[in-house]
Protein backbone atom coordinates (compact mmCIF):
# COMPACT_ATOMS: atom_id res chain seq x y z
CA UNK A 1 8.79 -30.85 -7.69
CA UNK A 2 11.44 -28.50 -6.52
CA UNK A 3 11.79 -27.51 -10.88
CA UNK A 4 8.16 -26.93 -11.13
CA UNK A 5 8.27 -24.63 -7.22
CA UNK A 6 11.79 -22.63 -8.51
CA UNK A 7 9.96 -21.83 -12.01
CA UNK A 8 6.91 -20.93 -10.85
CA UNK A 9 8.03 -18.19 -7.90
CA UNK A 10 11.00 -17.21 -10.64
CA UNK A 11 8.59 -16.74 -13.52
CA UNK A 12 5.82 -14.50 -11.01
CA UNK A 13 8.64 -12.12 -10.10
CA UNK A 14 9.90 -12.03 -13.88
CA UNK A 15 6.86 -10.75 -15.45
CA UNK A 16 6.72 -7.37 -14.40
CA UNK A 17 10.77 -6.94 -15.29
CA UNK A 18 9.83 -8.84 -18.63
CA UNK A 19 6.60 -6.54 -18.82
CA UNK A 20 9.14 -2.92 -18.30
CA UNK A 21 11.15 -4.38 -21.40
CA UNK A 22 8.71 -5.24 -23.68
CA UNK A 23 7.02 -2.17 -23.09
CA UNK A 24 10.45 -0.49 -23.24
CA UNK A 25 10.94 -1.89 -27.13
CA UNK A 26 7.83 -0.87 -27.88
CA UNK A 27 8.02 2.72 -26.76
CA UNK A 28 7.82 4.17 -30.50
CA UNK A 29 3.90 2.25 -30.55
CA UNK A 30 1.41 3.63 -27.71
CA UNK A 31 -0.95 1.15 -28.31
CA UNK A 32 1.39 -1.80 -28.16
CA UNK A 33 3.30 0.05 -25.39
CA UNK A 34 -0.15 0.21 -23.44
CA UNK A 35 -1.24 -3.45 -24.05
CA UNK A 36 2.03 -5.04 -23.52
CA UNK A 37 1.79 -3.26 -19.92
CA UNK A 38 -1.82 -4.53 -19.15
CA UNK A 39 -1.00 -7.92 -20.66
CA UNK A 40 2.03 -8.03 -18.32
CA UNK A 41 -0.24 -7.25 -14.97
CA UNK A 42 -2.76 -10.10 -16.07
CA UNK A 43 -0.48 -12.62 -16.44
CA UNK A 44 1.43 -11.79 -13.29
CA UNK A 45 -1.82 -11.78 -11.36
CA UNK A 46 -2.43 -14.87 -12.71
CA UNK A 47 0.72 -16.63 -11.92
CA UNK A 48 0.34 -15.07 -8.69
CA UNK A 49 -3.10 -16.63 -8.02
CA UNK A 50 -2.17 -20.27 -9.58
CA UNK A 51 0.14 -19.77 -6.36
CA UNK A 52 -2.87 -19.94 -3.68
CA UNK A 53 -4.28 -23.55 -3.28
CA UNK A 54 -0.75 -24.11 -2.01
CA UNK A 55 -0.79 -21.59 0.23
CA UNK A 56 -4.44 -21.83 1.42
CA UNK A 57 -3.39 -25.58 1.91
CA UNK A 58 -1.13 -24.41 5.08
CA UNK A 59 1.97 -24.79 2.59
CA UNK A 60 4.97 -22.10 1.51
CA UNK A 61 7.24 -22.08 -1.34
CA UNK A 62 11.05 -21.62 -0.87
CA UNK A 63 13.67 -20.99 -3.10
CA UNK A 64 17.57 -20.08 -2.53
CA UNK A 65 18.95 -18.03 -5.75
CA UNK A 66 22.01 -17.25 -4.32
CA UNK A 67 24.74 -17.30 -1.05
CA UNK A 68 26.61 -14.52 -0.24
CA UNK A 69 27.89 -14.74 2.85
CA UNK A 70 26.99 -17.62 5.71
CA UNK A 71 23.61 -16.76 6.85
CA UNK A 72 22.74 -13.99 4.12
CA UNK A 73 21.11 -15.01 1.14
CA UNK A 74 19.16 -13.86 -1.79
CA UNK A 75 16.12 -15.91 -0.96
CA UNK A 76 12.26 -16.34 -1.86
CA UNK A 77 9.72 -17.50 0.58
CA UNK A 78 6.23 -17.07 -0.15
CA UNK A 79 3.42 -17.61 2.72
CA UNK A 80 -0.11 -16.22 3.08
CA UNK A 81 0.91 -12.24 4.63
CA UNK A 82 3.40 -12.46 1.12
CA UNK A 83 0.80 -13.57 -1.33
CA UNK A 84 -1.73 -11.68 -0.02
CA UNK A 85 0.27 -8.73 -0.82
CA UNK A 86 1.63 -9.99 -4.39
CA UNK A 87 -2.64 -10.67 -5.19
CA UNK A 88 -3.65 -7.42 -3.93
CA UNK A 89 -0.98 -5.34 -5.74
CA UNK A 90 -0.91 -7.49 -9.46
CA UNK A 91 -4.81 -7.28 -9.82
CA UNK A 92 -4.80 -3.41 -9.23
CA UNK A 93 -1.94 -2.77 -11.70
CA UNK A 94 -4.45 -4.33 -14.19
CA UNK A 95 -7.02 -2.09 -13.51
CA UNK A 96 -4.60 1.11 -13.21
CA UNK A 97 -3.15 -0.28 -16.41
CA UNK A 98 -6.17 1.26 -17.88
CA UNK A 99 -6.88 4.25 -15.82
CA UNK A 100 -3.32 5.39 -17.12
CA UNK A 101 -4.39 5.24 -20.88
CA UNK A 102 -7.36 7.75 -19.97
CA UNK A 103 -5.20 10.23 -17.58
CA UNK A 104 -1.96 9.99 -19.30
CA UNK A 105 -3.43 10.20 -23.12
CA UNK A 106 -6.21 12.84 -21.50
CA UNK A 107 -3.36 15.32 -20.49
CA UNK A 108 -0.88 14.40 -23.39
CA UNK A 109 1.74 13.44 -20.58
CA UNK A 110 5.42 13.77 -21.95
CA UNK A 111 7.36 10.56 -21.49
CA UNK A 112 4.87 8.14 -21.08
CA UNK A 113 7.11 4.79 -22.84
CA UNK A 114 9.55 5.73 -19.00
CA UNK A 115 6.24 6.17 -17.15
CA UNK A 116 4.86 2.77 -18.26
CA UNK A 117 8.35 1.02 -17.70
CA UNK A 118 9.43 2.30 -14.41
CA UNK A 119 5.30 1.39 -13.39
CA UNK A 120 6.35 -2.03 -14.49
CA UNK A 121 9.61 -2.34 -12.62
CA UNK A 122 8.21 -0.73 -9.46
CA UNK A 123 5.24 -3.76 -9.06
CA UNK A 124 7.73 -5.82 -9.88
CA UNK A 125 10.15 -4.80 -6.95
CA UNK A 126 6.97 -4.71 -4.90
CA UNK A 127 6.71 -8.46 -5.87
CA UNK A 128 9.94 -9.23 -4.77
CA UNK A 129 9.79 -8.29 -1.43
CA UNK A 130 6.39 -9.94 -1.12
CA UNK A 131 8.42 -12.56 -2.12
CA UNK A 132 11.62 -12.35 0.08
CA UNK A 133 12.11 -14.90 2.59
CA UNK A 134 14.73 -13.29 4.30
CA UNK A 135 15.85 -9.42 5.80
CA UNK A 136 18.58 -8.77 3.16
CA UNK A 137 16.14 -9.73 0.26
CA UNK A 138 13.47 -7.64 1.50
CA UNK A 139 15.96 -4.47 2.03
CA UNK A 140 17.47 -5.02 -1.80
CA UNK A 141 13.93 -4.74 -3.46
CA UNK A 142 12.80 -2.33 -0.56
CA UNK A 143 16.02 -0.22 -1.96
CA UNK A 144 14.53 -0.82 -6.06
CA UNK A 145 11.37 0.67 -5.26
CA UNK A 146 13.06 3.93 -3.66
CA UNK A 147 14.97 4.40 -7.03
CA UNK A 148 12.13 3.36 -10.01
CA UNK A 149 9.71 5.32 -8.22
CA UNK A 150 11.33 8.33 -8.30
CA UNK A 151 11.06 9.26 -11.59
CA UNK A 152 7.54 8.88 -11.80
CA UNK A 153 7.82 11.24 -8.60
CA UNK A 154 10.01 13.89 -10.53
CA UNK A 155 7.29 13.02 -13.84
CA UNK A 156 6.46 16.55 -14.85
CA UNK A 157 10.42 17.98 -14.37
CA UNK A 158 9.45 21.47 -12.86
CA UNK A 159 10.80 23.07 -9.91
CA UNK A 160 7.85 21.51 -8.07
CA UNK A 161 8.25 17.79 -8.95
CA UNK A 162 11.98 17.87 -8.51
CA UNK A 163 11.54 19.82 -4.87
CA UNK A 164 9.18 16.92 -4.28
CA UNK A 165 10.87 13.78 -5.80
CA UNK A 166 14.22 14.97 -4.04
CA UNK A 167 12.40 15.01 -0.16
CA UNK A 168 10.55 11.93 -1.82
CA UNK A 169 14.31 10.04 -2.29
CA UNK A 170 15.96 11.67 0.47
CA UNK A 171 13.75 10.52 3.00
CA UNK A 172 13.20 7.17 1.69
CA UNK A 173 17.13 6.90 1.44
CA UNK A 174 18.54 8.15 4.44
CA UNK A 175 16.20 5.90 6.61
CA UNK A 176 17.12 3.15 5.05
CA UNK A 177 20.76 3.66 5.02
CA UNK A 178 20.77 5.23 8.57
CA UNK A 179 18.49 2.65 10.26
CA UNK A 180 18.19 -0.65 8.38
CA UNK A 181 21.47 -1.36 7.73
CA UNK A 182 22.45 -1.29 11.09
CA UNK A 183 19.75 -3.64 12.45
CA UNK A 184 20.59 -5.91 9.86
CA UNK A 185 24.32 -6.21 11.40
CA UNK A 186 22.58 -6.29 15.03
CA UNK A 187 19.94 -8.68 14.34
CA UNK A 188 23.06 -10.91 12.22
CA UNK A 189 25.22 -10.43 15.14
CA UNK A 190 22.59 -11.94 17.39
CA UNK A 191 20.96 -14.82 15.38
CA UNK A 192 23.74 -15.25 12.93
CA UNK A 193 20.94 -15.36 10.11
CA UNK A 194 18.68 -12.97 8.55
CA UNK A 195 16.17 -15.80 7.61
CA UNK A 196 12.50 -15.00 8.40
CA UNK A 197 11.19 -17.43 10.66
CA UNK A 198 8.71 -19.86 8.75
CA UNK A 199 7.55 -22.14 11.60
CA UNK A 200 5.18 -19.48 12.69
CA UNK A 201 4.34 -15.65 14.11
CA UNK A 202 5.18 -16.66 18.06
CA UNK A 203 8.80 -17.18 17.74
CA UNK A 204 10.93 -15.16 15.81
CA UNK A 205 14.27 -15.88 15.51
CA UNK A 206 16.18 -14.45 18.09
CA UNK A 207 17.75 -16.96 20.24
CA UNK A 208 17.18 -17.11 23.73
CA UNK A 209 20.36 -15.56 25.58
CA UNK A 210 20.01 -12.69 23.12
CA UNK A 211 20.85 -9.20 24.65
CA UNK A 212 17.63 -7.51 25.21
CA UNK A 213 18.65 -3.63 24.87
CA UNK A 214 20.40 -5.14 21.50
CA UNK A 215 17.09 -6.11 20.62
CA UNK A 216 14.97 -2.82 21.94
CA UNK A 217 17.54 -1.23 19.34
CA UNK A 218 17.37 -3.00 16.46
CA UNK A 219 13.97 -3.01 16.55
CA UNK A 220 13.26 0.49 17.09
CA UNK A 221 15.77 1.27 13.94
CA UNK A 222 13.47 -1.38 11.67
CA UNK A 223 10.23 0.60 12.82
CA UNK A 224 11.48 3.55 11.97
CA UNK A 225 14.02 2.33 9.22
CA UNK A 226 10.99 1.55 6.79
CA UNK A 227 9.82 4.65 6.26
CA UNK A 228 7.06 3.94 3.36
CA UNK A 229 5.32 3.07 6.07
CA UNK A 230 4.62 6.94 6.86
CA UNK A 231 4.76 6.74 10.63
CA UNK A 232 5.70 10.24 12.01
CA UNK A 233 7.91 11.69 12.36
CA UNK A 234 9.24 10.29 8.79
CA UNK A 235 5.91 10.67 6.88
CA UNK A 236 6.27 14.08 5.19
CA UNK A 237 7.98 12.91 2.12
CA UNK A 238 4.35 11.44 1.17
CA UNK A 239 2.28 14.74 1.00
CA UNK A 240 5.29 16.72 -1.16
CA UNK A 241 5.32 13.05 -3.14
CA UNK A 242 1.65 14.11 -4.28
CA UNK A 243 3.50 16.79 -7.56
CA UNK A 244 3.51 12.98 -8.97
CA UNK A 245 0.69 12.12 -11.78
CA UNK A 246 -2.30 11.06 -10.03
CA UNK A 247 -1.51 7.06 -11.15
CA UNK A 248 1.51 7.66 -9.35
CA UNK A 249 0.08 8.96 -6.18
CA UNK A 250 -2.12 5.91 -6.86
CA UNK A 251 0.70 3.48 -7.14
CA UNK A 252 2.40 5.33 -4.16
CA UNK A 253 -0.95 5.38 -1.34
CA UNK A 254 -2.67 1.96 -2.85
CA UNK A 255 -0.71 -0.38 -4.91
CA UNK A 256 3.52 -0.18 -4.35
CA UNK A 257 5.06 2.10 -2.28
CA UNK A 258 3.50 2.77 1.42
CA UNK A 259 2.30 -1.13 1.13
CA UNK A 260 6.09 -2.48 0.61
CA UNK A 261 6.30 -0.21 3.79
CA UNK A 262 3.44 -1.31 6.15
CA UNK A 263 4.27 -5.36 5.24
CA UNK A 264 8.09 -4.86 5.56
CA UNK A 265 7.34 -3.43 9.00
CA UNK A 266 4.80 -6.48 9.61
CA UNK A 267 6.52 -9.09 8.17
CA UNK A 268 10.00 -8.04 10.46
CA UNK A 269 7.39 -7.49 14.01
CA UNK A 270 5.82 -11.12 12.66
CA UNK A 271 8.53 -13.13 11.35
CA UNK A 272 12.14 -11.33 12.81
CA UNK A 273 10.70 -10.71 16.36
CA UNK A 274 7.99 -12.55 16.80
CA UNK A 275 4.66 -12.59 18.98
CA UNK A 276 6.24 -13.63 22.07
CA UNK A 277 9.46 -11.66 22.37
CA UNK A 278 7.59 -8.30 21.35
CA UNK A 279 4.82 -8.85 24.02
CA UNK A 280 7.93 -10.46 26.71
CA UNK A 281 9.58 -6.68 26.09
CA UNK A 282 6.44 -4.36 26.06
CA UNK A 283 7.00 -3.44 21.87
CA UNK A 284 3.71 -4.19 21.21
CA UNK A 285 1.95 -1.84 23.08
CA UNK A 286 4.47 0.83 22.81
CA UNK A 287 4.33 0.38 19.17
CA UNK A 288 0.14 0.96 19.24
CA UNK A 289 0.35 3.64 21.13
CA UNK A 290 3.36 5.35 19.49
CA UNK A 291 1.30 4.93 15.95
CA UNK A 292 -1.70 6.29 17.43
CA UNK A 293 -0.32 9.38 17.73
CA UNK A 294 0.30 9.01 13.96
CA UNK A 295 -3.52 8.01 13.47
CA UNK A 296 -4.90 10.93 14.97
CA UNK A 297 -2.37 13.53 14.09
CA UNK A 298 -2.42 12.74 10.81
CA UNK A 299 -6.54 12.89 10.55
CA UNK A 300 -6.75 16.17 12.26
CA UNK A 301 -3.84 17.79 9.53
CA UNK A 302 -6.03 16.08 6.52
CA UNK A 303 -9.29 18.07 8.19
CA UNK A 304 -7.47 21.60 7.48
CA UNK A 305 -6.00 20.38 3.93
CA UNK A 306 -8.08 21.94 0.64
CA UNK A 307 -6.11 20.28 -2.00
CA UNK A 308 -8.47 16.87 -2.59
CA UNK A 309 -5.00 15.63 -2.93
CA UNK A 310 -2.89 16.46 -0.14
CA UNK A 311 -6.07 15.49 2.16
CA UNK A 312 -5.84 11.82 0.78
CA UNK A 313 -2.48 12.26 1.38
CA UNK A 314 -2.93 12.74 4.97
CA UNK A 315 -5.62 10.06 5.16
CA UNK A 316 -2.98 7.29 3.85
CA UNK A 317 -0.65 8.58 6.44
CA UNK A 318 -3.12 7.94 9.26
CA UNK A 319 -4.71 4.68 7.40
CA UNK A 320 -1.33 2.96 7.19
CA UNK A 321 -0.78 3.26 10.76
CA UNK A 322 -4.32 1.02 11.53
CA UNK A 323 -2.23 -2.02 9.88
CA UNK A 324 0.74 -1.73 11.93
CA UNK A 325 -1.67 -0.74 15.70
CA UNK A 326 -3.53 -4.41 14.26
CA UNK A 327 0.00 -6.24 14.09
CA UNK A 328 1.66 -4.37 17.38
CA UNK A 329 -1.88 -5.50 19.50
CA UNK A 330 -0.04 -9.02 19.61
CA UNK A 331 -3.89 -10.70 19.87
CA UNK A 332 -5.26 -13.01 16.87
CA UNK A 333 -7.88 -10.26 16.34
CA UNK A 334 -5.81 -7.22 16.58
CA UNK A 335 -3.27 -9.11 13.95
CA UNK A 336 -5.97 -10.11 11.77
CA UNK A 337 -7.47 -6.66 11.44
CA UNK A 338 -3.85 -5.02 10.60
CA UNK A 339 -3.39 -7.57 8.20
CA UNK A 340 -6.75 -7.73 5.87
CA UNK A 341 -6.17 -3.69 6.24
CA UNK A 342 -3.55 -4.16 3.97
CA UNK A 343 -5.87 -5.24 0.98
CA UNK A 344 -8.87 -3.16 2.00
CA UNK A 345 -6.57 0.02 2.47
CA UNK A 346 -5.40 -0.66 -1.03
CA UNK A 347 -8.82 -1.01 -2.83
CA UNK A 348 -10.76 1.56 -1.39
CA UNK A 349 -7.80 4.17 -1.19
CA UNK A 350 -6.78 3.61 -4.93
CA UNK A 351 -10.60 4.20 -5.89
CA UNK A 352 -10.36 7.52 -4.00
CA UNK A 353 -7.00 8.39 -6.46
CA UNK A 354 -8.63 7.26 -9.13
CA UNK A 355 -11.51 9.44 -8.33
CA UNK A 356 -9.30 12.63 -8.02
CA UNK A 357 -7.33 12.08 -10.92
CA UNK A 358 -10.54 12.16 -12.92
CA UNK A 359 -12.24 14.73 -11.72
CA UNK A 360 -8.90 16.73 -12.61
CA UNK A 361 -8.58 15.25 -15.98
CA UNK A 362 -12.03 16.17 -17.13
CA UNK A 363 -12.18 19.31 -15.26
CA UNK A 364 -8.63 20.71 -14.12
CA UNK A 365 -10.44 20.91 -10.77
CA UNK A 366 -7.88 20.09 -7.62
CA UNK A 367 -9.22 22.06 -4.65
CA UNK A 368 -12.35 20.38 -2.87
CA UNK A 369 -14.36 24.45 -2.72
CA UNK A 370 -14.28 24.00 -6.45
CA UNK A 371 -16.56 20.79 -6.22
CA UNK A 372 -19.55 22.14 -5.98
CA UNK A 373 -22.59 20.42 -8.15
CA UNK A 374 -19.88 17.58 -10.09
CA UNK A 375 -21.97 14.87 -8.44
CA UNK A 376 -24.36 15.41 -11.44
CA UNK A 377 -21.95 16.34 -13.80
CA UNK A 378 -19.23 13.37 -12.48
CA UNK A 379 -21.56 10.92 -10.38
CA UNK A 380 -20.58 7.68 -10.96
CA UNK A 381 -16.80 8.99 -9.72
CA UNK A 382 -18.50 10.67 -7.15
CA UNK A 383 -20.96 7.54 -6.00
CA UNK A 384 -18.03 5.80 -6.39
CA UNK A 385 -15.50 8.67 -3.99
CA UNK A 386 -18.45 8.08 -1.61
CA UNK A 387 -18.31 4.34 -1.31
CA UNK A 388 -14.57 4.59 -0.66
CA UNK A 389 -15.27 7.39 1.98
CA UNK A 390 -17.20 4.78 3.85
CA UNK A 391 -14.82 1.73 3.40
CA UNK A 392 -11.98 4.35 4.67
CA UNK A 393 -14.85 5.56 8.13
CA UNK A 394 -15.68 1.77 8.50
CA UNK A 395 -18.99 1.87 7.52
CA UNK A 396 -20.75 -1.72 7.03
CA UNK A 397 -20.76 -3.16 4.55
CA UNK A 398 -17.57 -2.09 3.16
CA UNK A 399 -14.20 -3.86 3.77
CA UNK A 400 -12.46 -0.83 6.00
CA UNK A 401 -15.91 -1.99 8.29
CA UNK A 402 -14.18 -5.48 8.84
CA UNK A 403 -11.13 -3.79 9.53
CA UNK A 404 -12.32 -1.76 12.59
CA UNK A 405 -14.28 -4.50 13.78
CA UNK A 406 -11.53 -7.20 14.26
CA UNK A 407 -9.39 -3.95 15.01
CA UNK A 408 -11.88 -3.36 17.81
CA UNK A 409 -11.91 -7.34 19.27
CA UNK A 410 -7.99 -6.80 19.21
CA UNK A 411 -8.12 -4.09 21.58
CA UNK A 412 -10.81 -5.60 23.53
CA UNK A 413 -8.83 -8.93 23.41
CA UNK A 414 -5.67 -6.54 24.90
CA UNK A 415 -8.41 -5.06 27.42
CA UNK A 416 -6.72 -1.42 26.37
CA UNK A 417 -9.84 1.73 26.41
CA UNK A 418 -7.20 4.06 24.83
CA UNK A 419 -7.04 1.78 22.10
CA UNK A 420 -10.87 1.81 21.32
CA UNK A 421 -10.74 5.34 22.05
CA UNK A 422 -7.92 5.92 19.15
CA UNK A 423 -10.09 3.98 17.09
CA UNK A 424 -13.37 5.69 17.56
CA UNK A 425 -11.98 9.00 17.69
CA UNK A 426 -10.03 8.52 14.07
CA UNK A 427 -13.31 6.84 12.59
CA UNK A 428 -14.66 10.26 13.60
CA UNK A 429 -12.04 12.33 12.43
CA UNK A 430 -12.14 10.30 9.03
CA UNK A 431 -15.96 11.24 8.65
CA UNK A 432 -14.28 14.15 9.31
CA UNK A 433 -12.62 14.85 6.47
CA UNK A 434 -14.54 12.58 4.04
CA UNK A 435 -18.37 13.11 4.49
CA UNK A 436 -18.19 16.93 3.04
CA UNK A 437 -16.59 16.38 0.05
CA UNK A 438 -19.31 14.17 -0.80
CA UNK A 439 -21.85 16.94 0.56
CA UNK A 440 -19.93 19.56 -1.41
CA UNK A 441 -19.98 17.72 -4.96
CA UNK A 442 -24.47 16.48 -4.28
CA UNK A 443 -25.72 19.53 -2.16
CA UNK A 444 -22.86 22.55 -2.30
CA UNK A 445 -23.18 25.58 -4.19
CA UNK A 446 -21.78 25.54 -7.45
CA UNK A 447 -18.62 27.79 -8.23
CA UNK A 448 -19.22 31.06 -10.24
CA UNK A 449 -17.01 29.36 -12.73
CA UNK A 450 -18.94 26.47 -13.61
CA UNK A 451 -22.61 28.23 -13.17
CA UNK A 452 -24.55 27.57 -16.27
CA UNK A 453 -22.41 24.35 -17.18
CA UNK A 454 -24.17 21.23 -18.00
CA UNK A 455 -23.89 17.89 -19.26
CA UNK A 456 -21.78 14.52 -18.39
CA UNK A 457 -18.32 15.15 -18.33
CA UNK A 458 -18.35 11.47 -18.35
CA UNK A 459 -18.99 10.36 -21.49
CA UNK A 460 -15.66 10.47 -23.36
CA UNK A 461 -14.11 7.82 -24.36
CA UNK A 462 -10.40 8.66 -22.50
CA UNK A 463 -12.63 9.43 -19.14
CA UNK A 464 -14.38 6.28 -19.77
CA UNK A 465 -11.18 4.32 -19.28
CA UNK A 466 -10.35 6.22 -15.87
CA UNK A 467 -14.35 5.59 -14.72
CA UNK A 468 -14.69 2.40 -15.31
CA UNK A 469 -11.39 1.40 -13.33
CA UNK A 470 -12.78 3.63 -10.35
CA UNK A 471 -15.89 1.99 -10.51
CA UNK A 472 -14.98 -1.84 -10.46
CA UNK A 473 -12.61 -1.08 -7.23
CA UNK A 474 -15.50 1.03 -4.91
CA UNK A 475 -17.64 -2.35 -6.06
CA UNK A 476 -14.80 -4.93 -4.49
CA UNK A 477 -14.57 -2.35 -1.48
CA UNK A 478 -18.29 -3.22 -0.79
CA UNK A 479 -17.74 -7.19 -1.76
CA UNK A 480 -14.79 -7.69 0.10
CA UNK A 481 -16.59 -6.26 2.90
CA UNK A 482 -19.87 -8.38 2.39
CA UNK A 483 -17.41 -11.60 1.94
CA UNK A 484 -13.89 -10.91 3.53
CA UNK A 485 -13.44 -14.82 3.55
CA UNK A 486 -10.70 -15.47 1.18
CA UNK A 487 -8.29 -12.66 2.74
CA UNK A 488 -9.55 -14.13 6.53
CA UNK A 489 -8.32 -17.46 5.28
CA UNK A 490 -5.21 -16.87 4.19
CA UNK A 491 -4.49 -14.77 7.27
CA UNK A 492 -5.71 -17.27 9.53
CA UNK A 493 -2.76 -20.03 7.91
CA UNK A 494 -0.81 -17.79 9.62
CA UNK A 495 -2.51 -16.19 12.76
CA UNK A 496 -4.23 -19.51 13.85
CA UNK A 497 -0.62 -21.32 13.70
C-alpha cells in the first residue's frame, strides 16, 4: 500500500517536469512540441483526479522523500485545500495548452520551445507545493516558481519586459528571503518541526507555552512573506508583471503564480497556526480587516485603469484578497467561502485573460476606448468576458455568487457590519469596473479606426483555438456556480473536522 501511495503522489508531481523535457527534446517540431505539452497537462490532471475518492473519503496521502535536519524534511502531504488546488490548476493548463497554440502561433512569438517548457515546470512547481506537507517544502517550490516564471515575465526581451520581470523577481525574492526565512527559524525554534498539522484546522502546531509576541511575529512575516498573494503594500510587482504574453498573465492571475500565493498563505493561517490560536490572539480579524483595505483599494485603482490589462490586473489584486478575508473570518462559512474562491477565482479570471489576449491577437486592440462595436465582430469572447464579469461581481448563478454568499454567512457568523460593508462595497466597485466594458464592446460607439469594418474576426482557425478555450471556462464559471458540490465537499473534509 505504502508502494502504490509513494508512486502515485511521485508520478503526479513528475509529469509536468517529465512534460518540460519532452517538450524540451522536441523543440525543433512545433507540433510535437505543442502536443507533448497538452498531453502532459491531461495526464497530470488525471493522475491528480484518480487522487480524490481518497481524499473525499476523509483520507490524506503522506510521503517522506528525504531528512535533512531533525524536524525539516522534504515531505508530501496531500489533503482536500492541496488537491483542490493541484485539480483546479492541471485542468486549466489543458485548456491554456491550447489557447497558447492560437496566441503564440497568431503573433509568431520568438522562443516558444522555452515558453512551453518553463509553462511546464512552473505547474509543476505549483504542484509541488499543493503537494508539500510541510513549511520548508512549500518555501523550496514557492522559491521554483519565482525563478521559471520569470522568463516568461521577461518573454518579449525589451526594455519593457525586463523593467517588468526584474520588479516581477525582485519583489517576489526579497519577501521571501527577508520574511519567510526567518519565520521558518521562529516557528522551528518554537515547535521544533515545520510539519503542517494534519489532525485538523483548530490546532496548529504551536505548543502551548509558546511565546506569544514570537508568534504575532512570525506570523506577520508569513502574511507578508508570500507575496504572490498581492496583499498591499507588496502587490505592485503584479500590474508591471502584465509586459508578459497574455498566457502568462493568465498563468500568473488564474492558474500558478498568485494561487501558490493565496494557498501558501491559507494553508500556513490553517495548518501552522491554526483556528484557535489565530482567533485566541485577535489575527483573524486583524488579518480581514488589514486585506480589506487591499479589496477596496485595489478596486477603486482598477476603476481609473484603461489598459483592459492592467484593470484585470488590479481586479486579481483585490480578488485574491476575498480568499484570504474567507480564511482570516475563523467561522466554517467565512473559511469555506475563501477556500472555493480559490477555484472560482481561477476559472472565471483566466476566461477574462483569455478574453483579452484574443481580442489583442485578432485585433492589436489593448485599451478598453478602442472596444467599441467588437461584441458583434468578437461576441462569443465578449458573451463569454461578460459571464466572467458576473462570476467576478457575484452575480447568481455563477461560482464568484457562491463565493460572496458563504463570504457573507462568515461575516454574519463573526457578527462584523464592516465586513459586509467591505463586501458590498467591492461587489459594487467590481460592477464598477466590469459592467462598461461589456457596454462599450454591445452599445459604445465604434472607433474612427474600425468604422466601416465588418465581419467575424472569429473565424480563423488560430483564433478558434484561443475561443474555444475562453468559452468552455465562462461555461464551468456558470456550472460550478449552479453545482458548487464537489469543491463544498472536499472543503468540508476539512472545515467540518
Amino acid at each position: 500500500m505504502d508502494t502504490i501511495i509513494t508512486s502515485k503522489i511521485l508520478l503526479t508531481s513528475a509529469l509536468p517536469m517529465l512534460t518540460a523535457l519532452m517538450v524540451m527534446f522536441s523543440g525543433k517540431k512545433p507540433n510535437v512540441r505543442e502536443a507533448w505539452s497538452i498531453i502532459g497537462a491531461l495526464l497530470t490532471f488525471l493522475s491528480v483526479l484518480n487522487l480524490l475518492p481518497h481524499i473525499l473519503a476523509g483520507g490524506a496521502y503522506d510521503y517522506t522523500l528525504a531528512s535533512l535536519y531533525p524536524g525539516v524534511n522534504i515531505k508530501f502531504h496531500l489533503d482536500g485545500l492541496g488537491i483542490m488546488f493541484a485539480g483546479t490548476a492541471s485542468f486549466l493548463w489543458i485548456l491554456a495548452g491550447f489557447y497558447c497554440i492560437g496566441y503564440m502561433r497568431g503573433l509568431n512569438e520568438h522562443a516558444q520551445t522555452r515558453f512551453y517548457v518553463c509553462y511546464a515546470v512552473s505547474v509543476g512547481a505549483a504542484m509541488g507545493a499543493a503537494f508539500a506537507g510541510n513549511l520548508f517544502t512549500l518555501y523550496l517550490f514557492y522559491e521554483i516558481v519565482s525563478i521559471f516564471t520569470y522568463p516568461l515575465v521577461a518573454h518579449h526581451q525589451d526594455a519593457e519586459g525586463y523593467a517588468g520581470a526584474r520588479k516581477y523577481i525582485v519583489y517576489l525574492m526579497f519577501t521571501s528571503k527577508a520574511f519567510l526565512l526567518p519565520a521558518m527559524v521562529i516557528i522551528y525554534l518554537q515547535c521544533g518541526t515545520l510539519d503542517f498539522c494534519y489532525t485538523g484546522i483548530l490546532n496548529g502546531i504551536f505548543p502551548a507555552g509558546a511565546n506569544k509576541m514570537l508568534i504575532v511575529v512570525s506570523y506577520l512575516l508569513c502574511l507578508f512573506g508570500f507575496a504572490k498573494a498581492g496583499i498591499m503594500p507588496f502587490h505592485n510587482w503584479l500590474p508591471s508583471a502584465m509586459v508578459a504574453p497574455t498566457p502568462v498573465s493568465a498563468l500568473l492571475h488564474a492558474v500558478v503564480v498568485v494561487k501558490v500565493g493565496v494557498f501558501s498563505t491559507c494553508r500556513v493561517m490553517l495548518s501552522v497556526f491554526g483556528v484557535q490560536l489565530l482567533h485566541k490572539l485577535n489575527l483573524g480579524i486583524f488579518t480581514a480587516y488589514f486585506v480589506s483595505f487591499t479589496i477596496i483599494t485595489a478596486s477603486i485603482i482598477a476603476l481609473s485603469k484603461s489598459n483592459l490589462k492592467a484593470r484585470l490586473a488590479y481586479s486579481t489584486i483585490s480578488q485574491l484578497s476575498y480568499i484570504i478575508l474567507g480564511v482570516a473570518m475563523l467561522t466554517p462559512s467565512g473559511i469555506t467561502g475563501g477556500l472555493i474562491h480559490i477555484a472560482n477565482h481561477a476559472f472565471s479570471k483566466i476566461t477574462l485573460f483569455f478574453c483579452a489576449g484574443a481580442i489583442f491577437v485578432a485585433s492589436g486592440k489593448k485599451d478598453i476606448k478602442e472596444l467599441g462595436g467588437f461584441g458583434y465582430r468578437m461576441p462569443i469572447t465578449m458573451i463569454a468576458f461578460g459571464i466572467a464579469s458576473l462570476s467576478m461581481i457575484g452575480v447568481p448563478p455563477s461560482c464568484g455568487f457562491v463565493t460572496k454568499w458563504f463570504l457573507a454567512l462568515g461575516a454574519m457568523e463573526l457578527k462584523s457590519i464592516g465586513l459586509l460593508v467591505v463586501l458590498l462595497a467591492s461587489s459594487l466597485l467590481n460592477a464598477g469596473y466590469f459592467v462598461p466594458i461589456f457596454l462599450k464592446a454591445f452599445f459604445g460607439k465604434v472607433a474612427p479606426a474600425d468604422a466601416g469594418l465588418s465581419g467575424s474576426l472569429e473565424n480563423k482557425p488560430l483564433i478558434m483555438f484561443m475561443v474555444i478555450p475562453l468559452l468552455i471556462t465562462s461555461i464551468i464559471s456558470i456550472v460550478l456556480g449552479i453545482y458548487p458540490d464537489l469543491f463544498l465537499n472536499i472543503i468540508k473534509v476539512m472545515v467540518g473536522a
